[in-house]
Protein backbone atom coordinates (compact mmCIF):
# COMPACT_ATOMS: atom_id res chain seq x y z
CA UNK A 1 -62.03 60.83 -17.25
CA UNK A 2 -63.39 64.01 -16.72
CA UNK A 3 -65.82 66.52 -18.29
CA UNK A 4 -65.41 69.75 -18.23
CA UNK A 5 -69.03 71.77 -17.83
CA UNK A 6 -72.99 70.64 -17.98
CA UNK A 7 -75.72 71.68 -19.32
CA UNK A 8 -79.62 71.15 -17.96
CA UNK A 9 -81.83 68.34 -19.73
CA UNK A 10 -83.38 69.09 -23.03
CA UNK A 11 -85.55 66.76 -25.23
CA UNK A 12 -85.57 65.54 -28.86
CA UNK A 13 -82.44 67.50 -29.57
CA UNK A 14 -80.64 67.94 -32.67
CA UNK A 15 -78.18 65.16 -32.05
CA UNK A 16 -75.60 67.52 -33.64
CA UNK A 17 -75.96 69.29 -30.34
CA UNK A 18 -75.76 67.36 -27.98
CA UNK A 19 -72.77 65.17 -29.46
CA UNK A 20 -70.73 68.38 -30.06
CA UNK A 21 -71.97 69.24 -26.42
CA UNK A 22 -70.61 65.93 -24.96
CA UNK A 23 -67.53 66.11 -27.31
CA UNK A 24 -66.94 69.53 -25.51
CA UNK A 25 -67.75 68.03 -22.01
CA UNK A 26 -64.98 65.60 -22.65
CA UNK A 27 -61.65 65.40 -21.17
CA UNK A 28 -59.22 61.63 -21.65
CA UNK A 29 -58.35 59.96 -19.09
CA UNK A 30 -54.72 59.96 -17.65
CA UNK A 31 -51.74 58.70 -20.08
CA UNK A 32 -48.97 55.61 -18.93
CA UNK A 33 -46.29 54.17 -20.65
CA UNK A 34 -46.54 51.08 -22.65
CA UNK A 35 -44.48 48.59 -23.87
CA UNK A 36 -44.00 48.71 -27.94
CA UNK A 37 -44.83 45.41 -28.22
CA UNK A 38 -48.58 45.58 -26.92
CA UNK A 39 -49.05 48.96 -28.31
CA UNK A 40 -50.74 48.20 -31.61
CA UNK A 41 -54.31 50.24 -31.54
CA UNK A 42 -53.09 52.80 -28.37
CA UNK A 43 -53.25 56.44 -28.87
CA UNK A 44 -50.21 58.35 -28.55
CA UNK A 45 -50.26 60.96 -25.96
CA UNK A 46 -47.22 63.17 -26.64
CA UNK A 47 -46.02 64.43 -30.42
CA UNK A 48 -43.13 62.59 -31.63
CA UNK A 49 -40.22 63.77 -32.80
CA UNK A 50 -37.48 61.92 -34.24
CA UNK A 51 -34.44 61.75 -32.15
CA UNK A 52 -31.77 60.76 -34.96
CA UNK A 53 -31.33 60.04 -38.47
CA UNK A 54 -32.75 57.57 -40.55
CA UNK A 55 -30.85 56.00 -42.21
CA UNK A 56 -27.65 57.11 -39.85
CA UNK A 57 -25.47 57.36 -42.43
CA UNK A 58 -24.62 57.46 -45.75
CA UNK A 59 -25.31 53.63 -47.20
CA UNK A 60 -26.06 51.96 -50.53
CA UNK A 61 -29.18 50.55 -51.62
CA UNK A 62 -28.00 47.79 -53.44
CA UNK A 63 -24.80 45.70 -54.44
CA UNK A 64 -22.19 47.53 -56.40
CA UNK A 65 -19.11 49.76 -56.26
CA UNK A 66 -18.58 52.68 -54.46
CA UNK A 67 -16.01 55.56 -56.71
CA UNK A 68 -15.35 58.86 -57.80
CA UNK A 69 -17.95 60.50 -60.34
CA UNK A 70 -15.35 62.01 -61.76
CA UNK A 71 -13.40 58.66 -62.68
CA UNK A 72 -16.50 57.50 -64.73
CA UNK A 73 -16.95 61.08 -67.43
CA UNK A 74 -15.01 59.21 -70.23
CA UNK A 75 -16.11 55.98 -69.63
CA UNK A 76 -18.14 54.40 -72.83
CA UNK A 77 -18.60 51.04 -74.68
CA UNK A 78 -15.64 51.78 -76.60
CA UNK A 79 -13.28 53.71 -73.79
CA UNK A 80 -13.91 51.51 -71.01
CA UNK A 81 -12.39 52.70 -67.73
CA UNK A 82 -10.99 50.56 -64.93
CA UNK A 83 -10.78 51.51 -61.04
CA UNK A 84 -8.67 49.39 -58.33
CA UNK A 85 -10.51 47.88 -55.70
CA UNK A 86 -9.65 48.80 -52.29
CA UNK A 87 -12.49 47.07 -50.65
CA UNK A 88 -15.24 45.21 -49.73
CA UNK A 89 -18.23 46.46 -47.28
CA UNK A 90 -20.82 44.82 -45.96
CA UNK A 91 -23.48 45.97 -44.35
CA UNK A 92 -22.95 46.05 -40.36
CA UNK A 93 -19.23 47.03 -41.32
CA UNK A 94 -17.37 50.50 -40.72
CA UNK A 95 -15.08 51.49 -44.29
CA UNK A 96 -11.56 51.77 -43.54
CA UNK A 97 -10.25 53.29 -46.29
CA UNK A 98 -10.93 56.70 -48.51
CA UNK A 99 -11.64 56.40 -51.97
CA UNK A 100 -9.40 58.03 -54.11
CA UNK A 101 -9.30 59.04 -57.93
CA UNK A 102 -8.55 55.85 -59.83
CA UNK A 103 -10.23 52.98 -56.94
CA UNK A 104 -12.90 52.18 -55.70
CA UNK A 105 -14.81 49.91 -53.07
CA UNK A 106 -17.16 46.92 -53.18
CA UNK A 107 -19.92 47.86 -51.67
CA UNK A 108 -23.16 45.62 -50.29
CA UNK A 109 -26.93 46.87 -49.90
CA UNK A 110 -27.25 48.85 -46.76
CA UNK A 111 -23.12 49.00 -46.55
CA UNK A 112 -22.04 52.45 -45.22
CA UNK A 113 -20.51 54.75 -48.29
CA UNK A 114 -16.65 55.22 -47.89
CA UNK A 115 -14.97 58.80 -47.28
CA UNK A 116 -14.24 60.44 -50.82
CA UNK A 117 -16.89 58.37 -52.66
CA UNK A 118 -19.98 59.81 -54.45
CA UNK A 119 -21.85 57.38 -56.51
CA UNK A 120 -22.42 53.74 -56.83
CA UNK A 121 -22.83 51.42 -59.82
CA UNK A 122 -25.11 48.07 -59.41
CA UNK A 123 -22.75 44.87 -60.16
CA UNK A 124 -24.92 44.45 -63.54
CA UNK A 125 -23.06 47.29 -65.30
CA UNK A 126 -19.92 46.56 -64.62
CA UNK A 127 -17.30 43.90 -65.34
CA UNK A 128 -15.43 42.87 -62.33
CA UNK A 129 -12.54 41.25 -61.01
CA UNK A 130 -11.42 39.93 -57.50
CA UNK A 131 -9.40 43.03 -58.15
CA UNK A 132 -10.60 45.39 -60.54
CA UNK A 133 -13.94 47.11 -61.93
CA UNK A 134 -14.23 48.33 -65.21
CA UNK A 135 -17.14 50.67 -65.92
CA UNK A 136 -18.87 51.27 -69.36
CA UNK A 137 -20.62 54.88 -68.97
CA UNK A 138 -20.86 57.82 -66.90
CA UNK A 139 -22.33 57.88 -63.40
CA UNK A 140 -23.65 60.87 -61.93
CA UNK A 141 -21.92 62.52 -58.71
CA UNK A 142 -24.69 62.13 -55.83
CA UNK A 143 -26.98 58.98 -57.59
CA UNK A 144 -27.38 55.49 -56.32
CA UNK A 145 -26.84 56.69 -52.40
CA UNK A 146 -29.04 56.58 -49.64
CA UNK A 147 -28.50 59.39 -47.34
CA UNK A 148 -28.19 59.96 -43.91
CA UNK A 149 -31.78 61.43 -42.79
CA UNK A 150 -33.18 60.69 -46.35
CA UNK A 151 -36.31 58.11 -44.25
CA UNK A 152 -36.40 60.03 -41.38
CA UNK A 153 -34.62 63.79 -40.30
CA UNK A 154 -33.52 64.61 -36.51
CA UNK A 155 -36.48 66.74 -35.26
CA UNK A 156 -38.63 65.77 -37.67
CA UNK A 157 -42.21 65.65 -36.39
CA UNK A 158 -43.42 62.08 -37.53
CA UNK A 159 -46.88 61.62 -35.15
CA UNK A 160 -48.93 64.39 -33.46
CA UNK A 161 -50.76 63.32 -29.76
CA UNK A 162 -53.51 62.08 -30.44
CA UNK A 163 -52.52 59.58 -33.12
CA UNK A 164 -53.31 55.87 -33.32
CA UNK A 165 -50.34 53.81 -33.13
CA UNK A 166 -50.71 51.33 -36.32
CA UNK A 167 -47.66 48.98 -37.47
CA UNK A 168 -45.31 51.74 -39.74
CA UNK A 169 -45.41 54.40 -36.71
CA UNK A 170 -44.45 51.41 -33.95
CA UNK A 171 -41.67 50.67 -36.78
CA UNK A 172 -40.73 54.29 -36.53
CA UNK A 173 -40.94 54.16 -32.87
CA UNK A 174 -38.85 51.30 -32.87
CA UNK A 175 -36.40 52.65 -34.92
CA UNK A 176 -35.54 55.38 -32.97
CA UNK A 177 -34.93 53.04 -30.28
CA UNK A 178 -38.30 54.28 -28.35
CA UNK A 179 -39.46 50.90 -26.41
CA UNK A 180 -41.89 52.63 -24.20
CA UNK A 181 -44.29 55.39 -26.03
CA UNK A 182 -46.40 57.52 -24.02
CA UNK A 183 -50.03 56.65 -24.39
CA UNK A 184 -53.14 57.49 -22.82
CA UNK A 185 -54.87 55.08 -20.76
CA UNK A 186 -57.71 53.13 -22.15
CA UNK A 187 -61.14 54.42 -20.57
CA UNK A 188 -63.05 51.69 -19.19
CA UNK A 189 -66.59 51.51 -20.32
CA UNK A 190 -69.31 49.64 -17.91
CA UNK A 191 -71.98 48.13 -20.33
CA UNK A 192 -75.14 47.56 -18.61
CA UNK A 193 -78.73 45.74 -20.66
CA UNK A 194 -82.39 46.19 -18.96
CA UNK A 195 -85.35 44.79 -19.41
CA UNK A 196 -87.35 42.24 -17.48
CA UNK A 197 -87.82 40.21 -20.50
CA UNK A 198 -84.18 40.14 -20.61
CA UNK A 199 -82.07 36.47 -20.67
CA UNK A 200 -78.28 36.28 -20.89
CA UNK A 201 -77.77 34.92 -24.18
CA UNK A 202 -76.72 31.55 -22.72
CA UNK A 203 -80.01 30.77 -20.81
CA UNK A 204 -82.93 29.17 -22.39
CA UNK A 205 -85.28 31.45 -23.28
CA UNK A 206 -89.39 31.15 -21.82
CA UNK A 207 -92.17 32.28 -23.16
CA UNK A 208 -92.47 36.38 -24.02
CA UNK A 209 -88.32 36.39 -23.36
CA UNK A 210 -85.66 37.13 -25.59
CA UNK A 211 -81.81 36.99 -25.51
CA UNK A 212 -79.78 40.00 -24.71
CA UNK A 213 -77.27 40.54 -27.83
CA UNK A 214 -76.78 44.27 -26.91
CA UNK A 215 -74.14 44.00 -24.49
CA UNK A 216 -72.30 41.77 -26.53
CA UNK A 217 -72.88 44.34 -29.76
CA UNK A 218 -71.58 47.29 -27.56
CA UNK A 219 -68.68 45.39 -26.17
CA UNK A 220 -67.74 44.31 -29.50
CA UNK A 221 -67.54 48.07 -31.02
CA UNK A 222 -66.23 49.56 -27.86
CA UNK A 223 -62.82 48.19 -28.85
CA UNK A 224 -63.07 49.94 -32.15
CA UNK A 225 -62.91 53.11 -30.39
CA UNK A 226 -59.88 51.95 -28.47
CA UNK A 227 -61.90 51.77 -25.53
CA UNK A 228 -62.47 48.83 -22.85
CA UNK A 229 -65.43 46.98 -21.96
CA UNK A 230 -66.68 45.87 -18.39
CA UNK A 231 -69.49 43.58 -18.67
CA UNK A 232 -72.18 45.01 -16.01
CA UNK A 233 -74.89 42.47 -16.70
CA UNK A 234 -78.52 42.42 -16.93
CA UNK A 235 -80.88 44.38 -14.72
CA UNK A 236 -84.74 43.97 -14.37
CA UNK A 237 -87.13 46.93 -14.67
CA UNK A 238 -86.91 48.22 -10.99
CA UNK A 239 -85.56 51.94 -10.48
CA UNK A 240 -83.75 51.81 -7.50
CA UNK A 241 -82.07 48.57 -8.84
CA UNK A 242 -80.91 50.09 -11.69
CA UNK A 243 -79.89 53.25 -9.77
CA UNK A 244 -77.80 50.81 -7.59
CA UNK A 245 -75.83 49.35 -10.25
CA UNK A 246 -75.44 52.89 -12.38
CA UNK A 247 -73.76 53.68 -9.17
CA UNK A 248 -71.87 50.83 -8.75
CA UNK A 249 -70.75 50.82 -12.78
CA UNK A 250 -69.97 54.86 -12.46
CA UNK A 251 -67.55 53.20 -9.37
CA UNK A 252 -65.57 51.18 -11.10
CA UNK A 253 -65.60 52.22 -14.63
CA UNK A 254 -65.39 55.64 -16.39
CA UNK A 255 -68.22 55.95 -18.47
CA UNK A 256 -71.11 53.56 -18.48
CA UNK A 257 -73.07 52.44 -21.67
CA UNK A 258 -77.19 51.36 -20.96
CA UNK A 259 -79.54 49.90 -23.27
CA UNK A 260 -83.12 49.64 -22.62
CA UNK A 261 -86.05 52.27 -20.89
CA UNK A 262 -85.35 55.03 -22.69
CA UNK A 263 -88.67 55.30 -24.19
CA UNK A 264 -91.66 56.82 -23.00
CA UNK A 265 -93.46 53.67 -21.34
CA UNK A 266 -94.49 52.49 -17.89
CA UNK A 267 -91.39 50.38 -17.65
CA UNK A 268 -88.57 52.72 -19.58
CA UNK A 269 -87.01 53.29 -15.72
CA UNK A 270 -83.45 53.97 -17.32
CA UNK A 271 -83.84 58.03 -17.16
CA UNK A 272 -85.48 57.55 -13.66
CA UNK A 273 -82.67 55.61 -12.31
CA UNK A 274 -80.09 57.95 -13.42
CA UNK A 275 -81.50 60.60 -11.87
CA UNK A 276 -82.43 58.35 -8.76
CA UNK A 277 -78.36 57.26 -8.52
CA UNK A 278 -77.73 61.24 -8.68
CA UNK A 279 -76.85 61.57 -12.10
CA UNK A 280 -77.61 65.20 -14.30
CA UNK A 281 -79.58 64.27 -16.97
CA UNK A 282 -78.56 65.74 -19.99
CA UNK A 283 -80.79 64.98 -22.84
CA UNK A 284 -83.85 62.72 -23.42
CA UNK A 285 -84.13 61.65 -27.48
CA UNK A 286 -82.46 62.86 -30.56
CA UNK A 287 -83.48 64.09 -34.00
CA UNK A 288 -82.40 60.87 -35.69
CA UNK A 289 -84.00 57.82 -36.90
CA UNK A 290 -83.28 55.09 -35.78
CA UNK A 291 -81.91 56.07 -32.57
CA UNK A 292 -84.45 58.51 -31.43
CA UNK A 293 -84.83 57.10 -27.95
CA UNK A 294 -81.70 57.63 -25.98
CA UNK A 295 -80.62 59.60 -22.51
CA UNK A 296 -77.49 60.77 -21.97
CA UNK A 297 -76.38 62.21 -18.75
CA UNK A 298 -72.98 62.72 -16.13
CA UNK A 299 -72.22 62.03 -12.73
CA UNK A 300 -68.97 63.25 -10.86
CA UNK A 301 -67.21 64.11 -14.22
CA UNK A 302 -68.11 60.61 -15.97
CA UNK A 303 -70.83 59.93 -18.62
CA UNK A 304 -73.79 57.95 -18.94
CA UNK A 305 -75.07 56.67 -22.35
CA UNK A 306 -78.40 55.29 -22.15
CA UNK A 307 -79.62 54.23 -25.61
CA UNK A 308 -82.54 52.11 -26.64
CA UNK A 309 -83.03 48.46 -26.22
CA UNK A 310 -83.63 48.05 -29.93
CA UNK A 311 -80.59 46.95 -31.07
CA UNK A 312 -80.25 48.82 -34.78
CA UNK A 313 -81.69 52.01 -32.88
CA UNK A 314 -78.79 51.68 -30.54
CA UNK A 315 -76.24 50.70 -33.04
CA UNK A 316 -77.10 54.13 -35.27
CA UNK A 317 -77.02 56.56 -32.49
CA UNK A 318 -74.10 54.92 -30.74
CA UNK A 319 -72.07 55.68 -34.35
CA UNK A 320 -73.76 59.00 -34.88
CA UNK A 321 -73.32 60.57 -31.24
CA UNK A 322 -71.34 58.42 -28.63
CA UNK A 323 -68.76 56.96 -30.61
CA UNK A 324 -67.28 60.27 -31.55
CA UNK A 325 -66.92 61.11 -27.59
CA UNK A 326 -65.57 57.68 -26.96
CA UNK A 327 -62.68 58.25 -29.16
CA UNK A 328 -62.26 61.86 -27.65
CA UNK A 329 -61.61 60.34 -24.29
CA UNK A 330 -59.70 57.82 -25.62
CA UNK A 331 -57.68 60.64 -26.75
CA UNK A 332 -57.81 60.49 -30.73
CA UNK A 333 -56.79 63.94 -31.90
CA UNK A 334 -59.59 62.87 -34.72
CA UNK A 335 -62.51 61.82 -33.07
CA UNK A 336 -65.45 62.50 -35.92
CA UNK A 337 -66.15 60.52 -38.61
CA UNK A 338 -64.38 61.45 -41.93
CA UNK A 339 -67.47 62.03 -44.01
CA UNK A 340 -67.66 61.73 -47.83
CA UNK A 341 -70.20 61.61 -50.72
CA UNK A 342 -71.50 57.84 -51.30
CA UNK A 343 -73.82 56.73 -54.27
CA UNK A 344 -77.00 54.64 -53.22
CA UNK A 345 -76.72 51.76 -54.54
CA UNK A 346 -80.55 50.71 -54.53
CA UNK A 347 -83.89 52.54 -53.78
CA UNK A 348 -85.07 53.50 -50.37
CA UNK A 349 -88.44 54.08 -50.41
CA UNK A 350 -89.60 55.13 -47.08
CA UNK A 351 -90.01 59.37 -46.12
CA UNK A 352 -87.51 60.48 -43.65
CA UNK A 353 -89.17 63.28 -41.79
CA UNK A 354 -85.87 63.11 -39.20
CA UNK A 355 -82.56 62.69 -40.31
CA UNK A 356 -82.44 59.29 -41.35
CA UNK A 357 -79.12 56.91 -41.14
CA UNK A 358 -79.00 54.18 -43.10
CA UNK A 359 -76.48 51.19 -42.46
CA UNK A 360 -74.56 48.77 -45.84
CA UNK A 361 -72.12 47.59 -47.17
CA UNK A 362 -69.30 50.37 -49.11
CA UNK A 363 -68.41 49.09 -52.50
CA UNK A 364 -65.35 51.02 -54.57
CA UNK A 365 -65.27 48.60 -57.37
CA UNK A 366 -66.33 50.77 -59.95
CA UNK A 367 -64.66 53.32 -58.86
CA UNK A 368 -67.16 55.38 -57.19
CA UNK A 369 -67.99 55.38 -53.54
CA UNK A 370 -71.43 52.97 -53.68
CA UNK A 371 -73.41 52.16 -50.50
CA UNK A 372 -75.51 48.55 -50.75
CA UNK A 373 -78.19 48.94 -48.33
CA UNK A 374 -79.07 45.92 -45.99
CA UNK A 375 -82.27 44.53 -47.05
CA UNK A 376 -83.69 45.45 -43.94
CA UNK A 377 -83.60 49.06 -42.04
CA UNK A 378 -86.20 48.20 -39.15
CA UNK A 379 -85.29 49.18 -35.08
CA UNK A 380 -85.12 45.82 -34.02
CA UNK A 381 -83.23 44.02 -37.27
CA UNK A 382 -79.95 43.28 -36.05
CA UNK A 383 -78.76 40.58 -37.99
CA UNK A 384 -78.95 43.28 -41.27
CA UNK A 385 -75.83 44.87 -39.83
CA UNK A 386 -73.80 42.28 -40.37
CA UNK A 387 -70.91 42.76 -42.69
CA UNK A 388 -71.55 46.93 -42.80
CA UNK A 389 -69.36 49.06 -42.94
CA UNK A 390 -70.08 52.87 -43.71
CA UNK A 391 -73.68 54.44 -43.35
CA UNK A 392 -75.31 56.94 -45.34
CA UNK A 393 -77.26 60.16 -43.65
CA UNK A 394 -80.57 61.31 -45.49
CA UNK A 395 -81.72 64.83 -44.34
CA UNK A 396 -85.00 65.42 -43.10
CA UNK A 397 -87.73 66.02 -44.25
CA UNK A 398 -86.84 63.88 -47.42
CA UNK A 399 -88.73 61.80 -49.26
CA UNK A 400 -87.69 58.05 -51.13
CA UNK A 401 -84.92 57.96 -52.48
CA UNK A 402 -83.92 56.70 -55.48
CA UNK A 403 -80.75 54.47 -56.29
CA UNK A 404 -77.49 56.35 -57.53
CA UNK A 405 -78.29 59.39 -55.25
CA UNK A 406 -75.64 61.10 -53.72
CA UNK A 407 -75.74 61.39 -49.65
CA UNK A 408 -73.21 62.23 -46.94
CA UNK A 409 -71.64 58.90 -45.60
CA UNK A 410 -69.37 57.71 -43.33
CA UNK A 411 -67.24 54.63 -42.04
CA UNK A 412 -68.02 52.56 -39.37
């Protein structure tokens, strides 16, 4: 991964800004091949274009006879007409004979459509024979036949780079006989927790201590963005230590991810440290709340993250500003958040002098686009975002807002 210019530190910035700034900063990594099988989620690095037809040839959808339009105009309840069967085809089989004016072939679903036929009648309507087939009204020249191309034309431009592969476009890959699609590779992301009140969250937990659920958050979401996650550990409140392992991380991963000192305390080293392991600090603190607290900065072309130790704060502006620059280097061609109008569900009744996010659950039951807000918003209440699934931006400067108001939202 590399980024492509940088910009000197600035504080409390529109987080607009600085995400478009990073988004514009950001290059993805280098692309591989990968084998269709363990492809599902990768981003395709190349536009796709389909090699052949789909179907190949003419075939028919269903079980029937294969004839001449033209034998079927007089055919009615009272003039039925009958037609010699050549044939049978099944599907997997090549037609070895033409239809001519007065026969016709039995045909089988996805059976190739003999030479000199142009319709096909489903069994149902007919009366048949082992021999013959005796038809009861007119069929149209051209109906009941799937044609060659009519899923998928030769050239046709069925994925753009930068497209996720999901299960109908590795189908389509697959079809076209493309085993290997050219992908780009996954960026690595280091994620790193500080604090000296800091425990793993399998160690028992003293007096004044708490259990680190950040890096397990992070790690959890960093897949979302089709991005992988090296666990870097915990880190005490010491500069230089932290320096050492942003330097280490920035070693072996591409971009690293930090929670904790980001704030303006004795002990919020993060900002510090990055600068200590020779890092250009970007940005200290966004317009956004929660979220405010954050650093973001680059080393030799690769990122640092540093967002607070809250874990909601961190959550809200890792979806507002680094997840959008995740994806980028991942290589999605879109990497912002489709936004669309969603309907407050309930009251909020705090002011928002910053832009305000709010996290809930999306509800389309109804109809309408309705956003049920976790019970509680606060910094440090993690265990409200459990189930969300969109969040809803209030603009600054706003006061409470009542239920079935109409904000900008988002899926996360």
């Amino acid at each position: 991964m590399t980024v492509r210019k940088v910009c000197s530190m600035r504080r409390d910035m529109n987080y607009q800004m600085i995400r478009d700034q990073l988004l514009a900063m950001a290059v993805p990594a280098g692309t591989e091949h990968v084998c269709l099988k363990k492809s599902m989620g990768r981003i395709l690095a190349e536009p796709f274009a389909a090699r052949e037809n789909v179907p190949a040839f003419d075939r028919s959808p269903y079980d029937g006879f294969a004839f001449l339009a033209a034998d079927s105009a007089e055919a009615s309840e009272a003039h039925p007409v009958t037609l010699k069967i050549q044939e049978e085809i099944a599907a997997g089989m090549v037609p070895q004979k033409t239809v001519t004016p007065g026969t016709a072939a039995k045909i089988l679903t996805g059976a190739p459509i003999p030479g000199g036929a142009d319709t096909v009648v489903m069994y149902e309507k007919t009366r048949f024979t082992e021999d013959t087939v005796t038809l009861f009204q007119p069929a149209g020249s051209g109906s009941n036949i799937v044609y060659a191309g009519e899923d998928v034309e030769k050239g046709q431009v069925l994925a753009e780079s930068g497209t996720k592969l999901d299960a109908g476009l590795i189908g389509t890959l697959a079809a076209q006989g493309i085993t290997e699609p050219l992908v780009y590779v996954k960026p690595c992301i280091g994620v790193l927790s500080t604090g000296s009140e800091v425990m793993d969250a399998g160690e028992t937990v003293g007096a004044g201590k708490i259990r680190d659920s950040n890096r397990y958050m992070l790690a959890a979401a960093l897949h979302e963005t089709g991005c992988d996650a090296e666990d870097l550990g915990l880190i005490r409140d010491h500069t230089k230590d932290i320096a050492a392992r942003i330097e280490k991380g920035l070693t072996d991963c591409d971009a690293l991810l930090i929670t904790g000192g980001v704030s303006a305390g004795d002990f919020d080293l993060t900002p510090a440290a990055m600068e200590r392991a020779g890092a250009n600090v970007l940005c200290r603190g966004v317009d956004i709340k929660p979220g405010m607290a954050c650093a973001y900065g680059e080393k030799g072309g690769k990122f640092i993250f540093a967002l607070s130790g809250n874990p909601a704060s961190a959550m809200t502006n890792f979806y507002v500003v680094v997840w959008p620059v995740l994806r980028k280097l991942a290589g999605c061609r879109e990497f912002l958040p489709q936004e669309f109008p969603v309907t407050l569900a309930e009251d909020f009744p705090k002011k928002s002098p910053r832009t305000r996010f709010l996290r809930g659950k999306l509800d389309l039951s109804d109809g309408t686009v309705r956003m049920h807000l976790s019970a509680r918003q606060g910094n440090a209440v993690l265990s409200s975002a459990i189930g969300c699934d969109g969040m809803a931006m209030i603009p600054a400067g706003s006061g409470p807002i009542p239920g079935g108001t109409r904000l900008k939202g988002f899926r996360i």
